[in-house]
Protein backbone atom coordinates (compact mmCIF):
# COMPACT_ATOMS: atom_id res chain seq x y z
CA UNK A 1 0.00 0.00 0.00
CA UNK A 2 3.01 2.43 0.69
CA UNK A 3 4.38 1.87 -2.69
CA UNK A 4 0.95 2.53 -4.58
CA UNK A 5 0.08 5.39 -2.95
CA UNK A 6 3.74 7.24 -3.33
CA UNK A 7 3.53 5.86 -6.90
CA UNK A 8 3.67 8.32 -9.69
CA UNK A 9 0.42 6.70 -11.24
CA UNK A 10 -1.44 6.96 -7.87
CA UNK A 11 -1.29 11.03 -7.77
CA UNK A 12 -2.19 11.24 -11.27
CA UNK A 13 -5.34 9.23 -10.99
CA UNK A 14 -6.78 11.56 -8.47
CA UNK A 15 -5.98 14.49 -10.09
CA UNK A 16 -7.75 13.20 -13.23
CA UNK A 17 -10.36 12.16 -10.93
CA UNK A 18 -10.44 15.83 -9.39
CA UNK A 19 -10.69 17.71 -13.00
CA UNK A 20 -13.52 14.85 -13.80
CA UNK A 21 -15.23 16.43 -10.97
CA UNK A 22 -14.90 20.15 -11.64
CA UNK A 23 -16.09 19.32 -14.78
CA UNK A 24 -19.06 17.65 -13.75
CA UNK A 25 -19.70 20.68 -10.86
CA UNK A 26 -19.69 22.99 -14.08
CA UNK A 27 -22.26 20.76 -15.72
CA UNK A 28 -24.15 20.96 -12.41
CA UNK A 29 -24.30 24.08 -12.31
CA UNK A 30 -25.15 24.99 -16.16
CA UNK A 31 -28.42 22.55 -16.04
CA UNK A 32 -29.45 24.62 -12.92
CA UNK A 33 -28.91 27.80 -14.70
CA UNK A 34 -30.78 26.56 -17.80
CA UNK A 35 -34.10 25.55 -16.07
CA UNK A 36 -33.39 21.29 -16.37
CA UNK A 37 -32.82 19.67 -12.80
CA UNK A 38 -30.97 16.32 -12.88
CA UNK A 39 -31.50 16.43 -8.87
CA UNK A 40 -31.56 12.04 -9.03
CA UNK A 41 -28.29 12.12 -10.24
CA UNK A 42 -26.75 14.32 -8.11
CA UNK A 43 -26.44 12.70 -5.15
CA UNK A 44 -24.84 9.46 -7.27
CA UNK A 45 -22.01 11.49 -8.56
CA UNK A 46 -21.84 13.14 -4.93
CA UNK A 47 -21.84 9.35 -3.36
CA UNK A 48 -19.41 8.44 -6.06
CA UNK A 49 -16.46 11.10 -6.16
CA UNK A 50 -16.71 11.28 -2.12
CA UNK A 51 -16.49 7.41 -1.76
CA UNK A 52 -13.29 7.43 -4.18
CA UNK A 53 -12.15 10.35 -2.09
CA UNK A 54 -12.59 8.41 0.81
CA UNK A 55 -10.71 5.26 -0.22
CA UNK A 56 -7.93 7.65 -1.35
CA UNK A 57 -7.80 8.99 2.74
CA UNK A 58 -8.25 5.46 4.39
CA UNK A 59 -5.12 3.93 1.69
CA UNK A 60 -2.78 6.82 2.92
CA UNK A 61 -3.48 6.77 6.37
CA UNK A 62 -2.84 3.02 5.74
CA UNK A 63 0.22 3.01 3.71
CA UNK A 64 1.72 6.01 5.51
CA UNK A 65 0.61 5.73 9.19
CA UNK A 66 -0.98 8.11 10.82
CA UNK A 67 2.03 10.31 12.02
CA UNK A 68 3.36 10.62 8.67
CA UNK A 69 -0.10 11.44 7.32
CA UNK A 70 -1.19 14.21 9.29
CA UNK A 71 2.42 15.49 9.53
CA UNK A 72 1.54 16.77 5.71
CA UNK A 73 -0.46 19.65 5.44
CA UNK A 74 -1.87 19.14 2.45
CA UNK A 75 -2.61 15.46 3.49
CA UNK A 76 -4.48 17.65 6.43
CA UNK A 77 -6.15 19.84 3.82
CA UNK A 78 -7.62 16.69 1.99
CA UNK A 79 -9.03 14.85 5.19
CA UNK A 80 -10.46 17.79 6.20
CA UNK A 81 -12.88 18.60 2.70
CA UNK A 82 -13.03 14.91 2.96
CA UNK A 83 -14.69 15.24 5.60
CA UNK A 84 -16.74 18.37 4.89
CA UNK A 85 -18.15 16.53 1.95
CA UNK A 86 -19.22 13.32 4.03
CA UNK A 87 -21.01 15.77 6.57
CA UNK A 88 -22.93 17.73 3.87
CA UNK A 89 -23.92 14.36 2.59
CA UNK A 90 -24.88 13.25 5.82
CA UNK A 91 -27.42 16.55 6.02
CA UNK A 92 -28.38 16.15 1.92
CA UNK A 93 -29.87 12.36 2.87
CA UNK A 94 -31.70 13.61 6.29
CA UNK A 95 -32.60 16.75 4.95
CA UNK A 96 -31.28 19.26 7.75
CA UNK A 97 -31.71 22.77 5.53
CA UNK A 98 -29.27 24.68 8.36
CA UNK A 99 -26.38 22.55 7.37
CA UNK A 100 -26.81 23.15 3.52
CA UNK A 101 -23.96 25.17 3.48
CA UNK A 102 -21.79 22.42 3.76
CA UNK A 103 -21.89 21.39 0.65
CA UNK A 104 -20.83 24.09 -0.94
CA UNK A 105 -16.75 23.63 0.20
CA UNK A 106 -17.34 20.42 -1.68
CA UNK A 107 -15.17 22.51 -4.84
CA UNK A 108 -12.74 22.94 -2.01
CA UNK A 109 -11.16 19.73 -3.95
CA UNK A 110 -10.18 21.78 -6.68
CA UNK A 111 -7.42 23.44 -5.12
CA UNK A 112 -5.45 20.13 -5.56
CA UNK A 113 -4.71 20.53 -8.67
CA UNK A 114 -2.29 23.36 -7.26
CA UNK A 115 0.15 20.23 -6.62
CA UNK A 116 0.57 19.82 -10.44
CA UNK A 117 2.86 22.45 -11.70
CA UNK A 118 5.30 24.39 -9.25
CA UNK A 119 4.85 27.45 -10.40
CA UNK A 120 1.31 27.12 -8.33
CA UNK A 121 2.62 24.83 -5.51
CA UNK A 122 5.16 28.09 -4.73
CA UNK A 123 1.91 30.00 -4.68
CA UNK A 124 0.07 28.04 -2.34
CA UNK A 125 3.45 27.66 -0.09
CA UNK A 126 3.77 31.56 0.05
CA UNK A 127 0.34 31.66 1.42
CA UNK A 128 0.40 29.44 4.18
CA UNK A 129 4.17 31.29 5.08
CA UNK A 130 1.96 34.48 4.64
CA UNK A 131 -0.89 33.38 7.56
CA UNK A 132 1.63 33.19 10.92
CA UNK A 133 3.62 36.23 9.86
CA UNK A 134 0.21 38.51 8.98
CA UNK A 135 -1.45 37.34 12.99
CA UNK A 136 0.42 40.59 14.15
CA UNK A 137 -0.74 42.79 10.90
CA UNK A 138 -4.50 41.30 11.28
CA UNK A 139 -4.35 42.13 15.17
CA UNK A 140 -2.87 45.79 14.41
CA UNK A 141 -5.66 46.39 12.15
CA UNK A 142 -8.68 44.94 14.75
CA UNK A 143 -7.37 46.95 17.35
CA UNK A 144 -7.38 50.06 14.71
CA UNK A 145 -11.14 49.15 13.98
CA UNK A 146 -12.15 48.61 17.67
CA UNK A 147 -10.85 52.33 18.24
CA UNK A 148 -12.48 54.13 16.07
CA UNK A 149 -15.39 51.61 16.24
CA UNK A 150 -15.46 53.45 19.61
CA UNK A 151 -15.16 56.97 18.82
CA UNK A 152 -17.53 56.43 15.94
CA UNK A 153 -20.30 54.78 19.03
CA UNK A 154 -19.44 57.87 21.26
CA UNK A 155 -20.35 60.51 18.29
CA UNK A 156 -22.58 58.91 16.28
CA UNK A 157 -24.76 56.16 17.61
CA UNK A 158 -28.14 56.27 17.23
CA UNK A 159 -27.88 59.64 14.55
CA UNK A 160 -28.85 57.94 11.08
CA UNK A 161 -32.45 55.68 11.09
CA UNK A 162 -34.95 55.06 7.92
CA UNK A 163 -36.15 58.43 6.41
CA UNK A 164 -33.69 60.29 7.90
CA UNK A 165 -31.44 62.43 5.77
CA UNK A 166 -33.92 64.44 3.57
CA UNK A 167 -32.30 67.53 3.51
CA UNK A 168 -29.02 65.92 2.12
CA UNK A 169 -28.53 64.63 -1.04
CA UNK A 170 -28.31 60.77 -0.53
CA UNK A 171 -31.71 61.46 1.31
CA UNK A 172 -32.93 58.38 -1.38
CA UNK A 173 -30.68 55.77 -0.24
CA UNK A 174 -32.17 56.37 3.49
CA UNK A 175 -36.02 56.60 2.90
CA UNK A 176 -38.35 54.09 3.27
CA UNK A 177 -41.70 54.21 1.54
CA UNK A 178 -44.81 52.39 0.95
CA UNK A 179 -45.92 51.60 -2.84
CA UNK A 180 -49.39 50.34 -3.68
CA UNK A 181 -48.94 48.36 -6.93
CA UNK A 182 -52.16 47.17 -7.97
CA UNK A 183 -54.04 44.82 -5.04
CA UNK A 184 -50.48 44.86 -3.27
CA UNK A 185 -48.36 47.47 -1.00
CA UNK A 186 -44.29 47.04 -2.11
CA UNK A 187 -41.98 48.40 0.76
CA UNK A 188 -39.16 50.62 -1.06
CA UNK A 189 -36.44 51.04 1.36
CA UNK A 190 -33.03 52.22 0.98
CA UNK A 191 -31.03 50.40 3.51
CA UNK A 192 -27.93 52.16 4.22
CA UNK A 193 -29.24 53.13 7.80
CA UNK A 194 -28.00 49.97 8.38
CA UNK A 195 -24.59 50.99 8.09
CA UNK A 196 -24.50 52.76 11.89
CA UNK A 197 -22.50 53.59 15.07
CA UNK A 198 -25.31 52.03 17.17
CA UNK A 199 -23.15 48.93 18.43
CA UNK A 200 -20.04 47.57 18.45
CA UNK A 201 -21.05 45.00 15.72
CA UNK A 202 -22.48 47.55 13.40
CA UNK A 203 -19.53 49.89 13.84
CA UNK A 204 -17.20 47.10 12.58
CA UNK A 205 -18.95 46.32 9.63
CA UNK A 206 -19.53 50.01 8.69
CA UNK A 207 -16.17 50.66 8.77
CA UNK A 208 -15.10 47.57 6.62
CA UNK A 209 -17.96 49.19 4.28
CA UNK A 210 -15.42 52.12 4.67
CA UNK A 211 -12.35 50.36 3.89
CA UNK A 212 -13.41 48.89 1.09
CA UNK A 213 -14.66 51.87 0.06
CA UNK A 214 -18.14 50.29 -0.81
CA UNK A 215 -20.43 53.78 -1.49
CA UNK A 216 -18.21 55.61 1.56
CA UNK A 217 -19.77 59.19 0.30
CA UNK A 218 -23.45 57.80 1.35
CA UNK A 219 -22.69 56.92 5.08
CA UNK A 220 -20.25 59.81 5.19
CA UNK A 221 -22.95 62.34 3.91
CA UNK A 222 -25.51 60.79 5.98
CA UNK A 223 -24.03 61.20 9.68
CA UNK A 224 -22.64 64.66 8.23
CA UNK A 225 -26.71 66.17 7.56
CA UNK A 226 -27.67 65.19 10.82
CA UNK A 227 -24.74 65.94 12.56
CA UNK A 228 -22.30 68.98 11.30
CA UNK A 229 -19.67 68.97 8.79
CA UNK A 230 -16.75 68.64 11.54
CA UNK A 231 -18.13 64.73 11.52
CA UNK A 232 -16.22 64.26 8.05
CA UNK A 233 -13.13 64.79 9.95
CA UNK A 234 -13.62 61.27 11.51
CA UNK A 235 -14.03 60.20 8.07
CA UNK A 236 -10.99 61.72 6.68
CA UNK A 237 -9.01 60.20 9.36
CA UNK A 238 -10.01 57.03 9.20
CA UNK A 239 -9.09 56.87 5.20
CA UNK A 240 -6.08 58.28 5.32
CA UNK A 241 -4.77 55.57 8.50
CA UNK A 242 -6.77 52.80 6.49
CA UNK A 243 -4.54 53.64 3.34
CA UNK A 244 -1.31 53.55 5.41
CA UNK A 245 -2.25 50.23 6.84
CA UNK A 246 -3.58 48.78 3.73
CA UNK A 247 -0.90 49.75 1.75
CA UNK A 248 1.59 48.40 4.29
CA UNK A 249 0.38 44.83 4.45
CA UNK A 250 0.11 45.05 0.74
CA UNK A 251 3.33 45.61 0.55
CA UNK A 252 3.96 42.97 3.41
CA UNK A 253 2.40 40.42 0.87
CA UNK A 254 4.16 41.28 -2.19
CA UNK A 255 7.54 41.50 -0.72
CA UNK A 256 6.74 38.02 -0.06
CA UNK A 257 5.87 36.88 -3.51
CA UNK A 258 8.42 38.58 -5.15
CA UNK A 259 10.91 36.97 -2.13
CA UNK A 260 9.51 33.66 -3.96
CA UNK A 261 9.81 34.24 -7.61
CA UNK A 262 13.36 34.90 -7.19
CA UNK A 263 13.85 31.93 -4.85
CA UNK A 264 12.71 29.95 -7.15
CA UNK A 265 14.08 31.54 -10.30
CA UNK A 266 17.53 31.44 -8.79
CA UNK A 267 17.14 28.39 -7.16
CA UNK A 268 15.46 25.50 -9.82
CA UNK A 269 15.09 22.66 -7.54
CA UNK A 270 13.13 19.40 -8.95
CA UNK A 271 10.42 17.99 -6.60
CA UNK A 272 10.64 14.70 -7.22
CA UNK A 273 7.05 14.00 -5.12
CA UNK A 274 4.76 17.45 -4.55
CA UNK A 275 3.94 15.31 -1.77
CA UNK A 276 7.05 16.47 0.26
CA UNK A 277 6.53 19.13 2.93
CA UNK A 278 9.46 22.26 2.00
CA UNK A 279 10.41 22.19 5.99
CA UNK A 280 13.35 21.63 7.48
CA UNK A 281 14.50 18.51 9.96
CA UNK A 282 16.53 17.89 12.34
CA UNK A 283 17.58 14.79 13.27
CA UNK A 284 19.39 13.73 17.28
CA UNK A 285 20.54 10.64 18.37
CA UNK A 286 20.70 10.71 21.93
CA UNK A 287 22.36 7.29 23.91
CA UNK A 288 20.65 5.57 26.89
CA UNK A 289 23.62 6.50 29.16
CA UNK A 290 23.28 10.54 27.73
CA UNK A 291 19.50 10.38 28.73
CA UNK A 292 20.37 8.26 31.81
CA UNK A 293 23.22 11.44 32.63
CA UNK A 294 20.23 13.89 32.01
CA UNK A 295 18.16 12.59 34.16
CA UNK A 296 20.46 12.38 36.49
CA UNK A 297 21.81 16.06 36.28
CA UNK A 298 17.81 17.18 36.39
CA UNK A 299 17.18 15.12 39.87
CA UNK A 300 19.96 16.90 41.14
CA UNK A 301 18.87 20.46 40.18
CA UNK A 302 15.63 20.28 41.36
CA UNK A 303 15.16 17.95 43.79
CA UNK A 304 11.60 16.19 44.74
CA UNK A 305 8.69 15.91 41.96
CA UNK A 306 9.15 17.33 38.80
CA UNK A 307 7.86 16.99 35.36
CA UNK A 308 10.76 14.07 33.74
CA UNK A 309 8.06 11.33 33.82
CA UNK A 310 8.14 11.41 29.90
CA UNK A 311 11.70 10.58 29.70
CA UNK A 312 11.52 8.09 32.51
CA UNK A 313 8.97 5.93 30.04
CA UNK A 314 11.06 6.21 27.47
CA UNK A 315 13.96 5.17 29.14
CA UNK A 316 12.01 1.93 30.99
CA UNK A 317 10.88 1.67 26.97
CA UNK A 318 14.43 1.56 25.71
CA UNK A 319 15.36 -0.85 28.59
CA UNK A 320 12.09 -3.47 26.87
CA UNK A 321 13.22 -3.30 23.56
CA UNK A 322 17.10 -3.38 24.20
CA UNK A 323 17.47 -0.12 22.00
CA UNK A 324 20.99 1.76 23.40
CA UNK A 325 19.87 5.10 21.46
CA UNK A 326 17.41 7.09 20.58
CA UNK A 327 16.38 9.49 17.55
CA UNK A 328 14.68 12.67 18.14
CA UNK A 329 13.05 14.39 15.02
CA UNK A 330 12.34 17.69 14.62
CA UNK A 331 10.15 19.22 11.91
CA UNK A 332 9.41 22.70 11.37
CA UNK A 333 8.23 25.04 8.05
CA UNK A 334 11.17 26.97 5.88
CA UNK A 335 11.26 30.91 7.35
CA UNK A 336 12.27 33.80 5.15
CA UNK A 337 15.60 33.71 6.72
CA UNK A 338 15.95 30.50 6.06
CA UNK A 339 15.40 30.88 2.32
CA UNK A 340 17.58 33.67 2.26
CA UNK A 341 20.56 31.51 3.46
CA UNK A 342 20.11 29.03 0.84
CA UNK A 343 19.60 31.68 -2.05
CA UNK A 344 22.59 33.84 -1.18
CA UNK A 345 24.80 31.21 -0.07
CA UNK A 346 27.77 31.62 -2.10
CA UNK A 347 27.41 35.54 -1.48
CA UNK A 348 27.61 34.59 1.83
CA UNK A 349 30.75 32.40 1.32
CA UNK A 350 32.67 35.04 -0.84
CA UNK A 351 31.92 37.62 1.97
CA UNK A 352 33.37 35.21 4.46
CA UNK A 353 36.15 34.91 2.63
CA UNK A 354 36.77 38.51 1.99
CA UNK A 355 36.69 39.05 5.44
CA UNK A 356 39.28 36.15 6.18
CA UNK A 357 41.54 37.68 3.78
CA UNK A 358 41.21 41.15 4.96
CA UNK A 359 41.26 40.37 8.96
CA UNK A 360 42.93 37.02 9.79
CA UNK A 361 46.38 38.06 8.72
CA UNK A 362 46.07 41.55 11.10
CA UNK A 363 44.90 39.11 13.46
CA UNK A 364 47.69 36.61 13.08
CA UNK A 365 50.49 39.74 13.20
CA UNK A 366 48.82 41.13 16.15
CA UNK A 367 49.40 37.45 17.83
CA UNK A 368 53.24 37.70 16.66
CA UNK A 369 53.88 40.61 18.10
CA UNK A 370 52.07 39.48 21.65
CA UNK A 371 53.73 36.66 21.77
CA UNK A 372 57.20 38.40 20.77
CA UNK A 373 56.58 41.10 23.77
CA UNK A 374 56.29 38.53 26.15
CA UNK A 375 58.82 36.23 24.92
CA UNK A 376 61.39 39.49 25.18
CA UNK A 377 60.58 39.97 28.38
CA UNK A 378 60.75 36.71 29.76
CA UNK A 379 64.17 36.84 28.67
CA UNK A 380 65.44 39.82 30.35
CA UNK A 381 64.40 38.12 33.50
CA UNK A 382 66.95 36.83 35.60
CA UNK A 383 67.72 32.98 35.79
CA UNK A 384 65.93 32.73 39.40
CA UNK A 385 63.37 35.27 38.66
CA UNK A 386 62.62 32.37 35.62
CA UNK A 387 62.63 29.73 38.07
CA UNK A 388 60.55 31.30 40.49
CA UNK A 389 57.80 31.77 37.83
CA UNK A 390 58.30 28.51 36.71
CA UNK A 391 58.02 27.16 40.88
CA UNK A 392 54.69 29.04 40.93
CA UNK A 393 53.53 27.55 38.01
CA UNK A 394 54.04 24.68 38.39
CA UNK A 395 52.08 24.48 41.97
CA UNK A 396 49.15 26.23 40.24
């Protein structure tokens, strides 16, 4: 089972069954668009890809073991839609409507086909190095909306409501009026009073309305009529910081891209599998009498209980099986400076050279003439002054 599912033939088969799929979502979704339903055969081709899914996750987790399954991250990323799509089946056959939207991560599978070419793989890989880096961007920029989520609450909560605003000129995109067409009464509503200050929840997503700049003249012009024209000024301010952000995380994520490109331009490594992680590991043998010495040492440092019960088991485990050593491994995902290392390694080694050449002989004369000062002066020393120093060396 290891073999076949590390075998060249295995990966392409599911990526041929993946496109099969996409294609057949696109067909789905045409038929629906064109008024035919072919709802009977859905749920075949849904039983059918998910069940050859499924056999694909149960033969790796066979052939690979579980450690060296979920180890892989994209081995991670295919149990988990795996396991999306068995759920949404799950509330397709017992009808549960509020779990509908599981189904639709079911093209989720798609992304696979990212594992193809490299050129894609590098794109994927700069995303995921992306996500750790940007937690202290994406927490700059909630505590920037939770302040002037604030001030906005303090100034303008409760200011803009339906029909308010007639006096400006978005006064339509406010109002709220009642139509009678024919035997029926149509409510017209313009529902940017939504966008608010009232609460903490509607000040967030007002100011992401903001940010993206989705209409920003209507809210702005609507707190400004029933407010005063010094309430732009919050406005103004909150752009011009929301560009500076934006464009610095922007920048964040193409220095990272670009970072990439010429990794990989300069660096043309073959991927044998696009199954293997791009991490590094690290690899310790550590002897029974080492451990046996640590364990030792760590009694003696802090004596009475402590927290060494792991390496007691595996030490009563290495005395079972007769092992004399143990391997530690060590994973853990490629940094930037990591990357840099490896792409400007022999810029590295020429300016360690350079500097060998430039320092170690000053280095070496400055030695010379140490040992030269000392070696005249030890001779000007009298005979018994020599063997005096020599005496008191020598009991040292």
């Amino acid at each position: 089972i290891y073999l076949l599912v590390k075998s060249k033939a295995f990966q392409y088969a599911m990526y041929v069954v993946v496109a099969i799929n996409a294609v057949w979502i696109l067909v789905e979704t045409f038929t629906l668009e064109s008024g035919y339903s072919w709802s009977k055969f859905v749920p075949l081709s849904y039983i059918i890809f998910l069940t050859i899914y499924g056999i694909e996750v149960l033969l790796k987790i066979t052939g690979l073991g579980p450690m060296a399954y979920f180890s892989s991250g994209w081995n991670l990323f295919d149990f988990s839609v795996t396991t999306f799509a068995f759920l949404g089946l799950i509330a397709l056959v017992f009808n549960m409507e509020p779990f509908y939207f599981i189904v639709v991560l079911r093209p989720f599978q798609l992304l696979r086909l990212f594992k193809i070419k490299q050129r894609y793989r590098n794109v994927l890989d700069t995303m995921f190095e992306l996500f750790p880096r940007m937690a202290s961007l994406g927490l700059t920029l909630i505590i920037f909306y939770y302040s002037f989520a604030i001030v906005g609450m303090e100034f303008f909560a409760d200011v803009v409501y339906p029909n308010c605003c007639n006096t400006s000129t978005v006064a339509n995109s406010y109002r709220q009026v009642n139509i009678t067409e024919g035997n029926r009464t149509v409510l017209e509503e313009g529902y940017y009073y939504l966008n608010n200050f009232n609460n903490i929840l509607s000040s967030f997503v007002t100011l992401f309305e903001l940010t993206v700049v989705n209409n920003w003249y209507i809210t702005m012009e609507g707190v400004t009529s029933m407010t005063s024209h010094w309430s732009r000024l919050y406005f103004m301010t909150f752009y011009i910081v929301t560009m500076v952000v934006m464009t610095i995380i922007v920048a964040f994520i193409l220095d990272a891209f670009v970072f990439r490109m010429n990794y990989s331009r300069k660096n043309r490594e073959l991927v044998d599998n696009p199954e293997d992680e791009n991490g590094i590991v690290f690899d310790v043998e550590v002897k029974q009498d080492e451990a046996l010495a640590t364990l030792d040492l760590y009694k003696q440092m802090s004596p009475g209980p402590s927290s060494l019960s792991s390496l007691v088991r595996v030490l009563q485990a290495m005395d079972r099986s007769g092992h004399s050593s143990l391997v530690y491994l060590g994973r853990r995902s490629r940094t930037k400076s990591d990357l840099s290392m490896k792409m400007y390694e022999e810029e590295i080694q020429e300016w360690y050279s350079e500097y060998s050449r430039k320092n170690l002989p000053q280095l070496d004369q400055s030695l010379r003439t140490v040992g030269g000062s000392f070696g005249s002066d030890s001779c000007s020393l009298s005979e018994p002054e020599q063997n005096s120093l020599s005496d008191q060396h020598s009991i040292n």
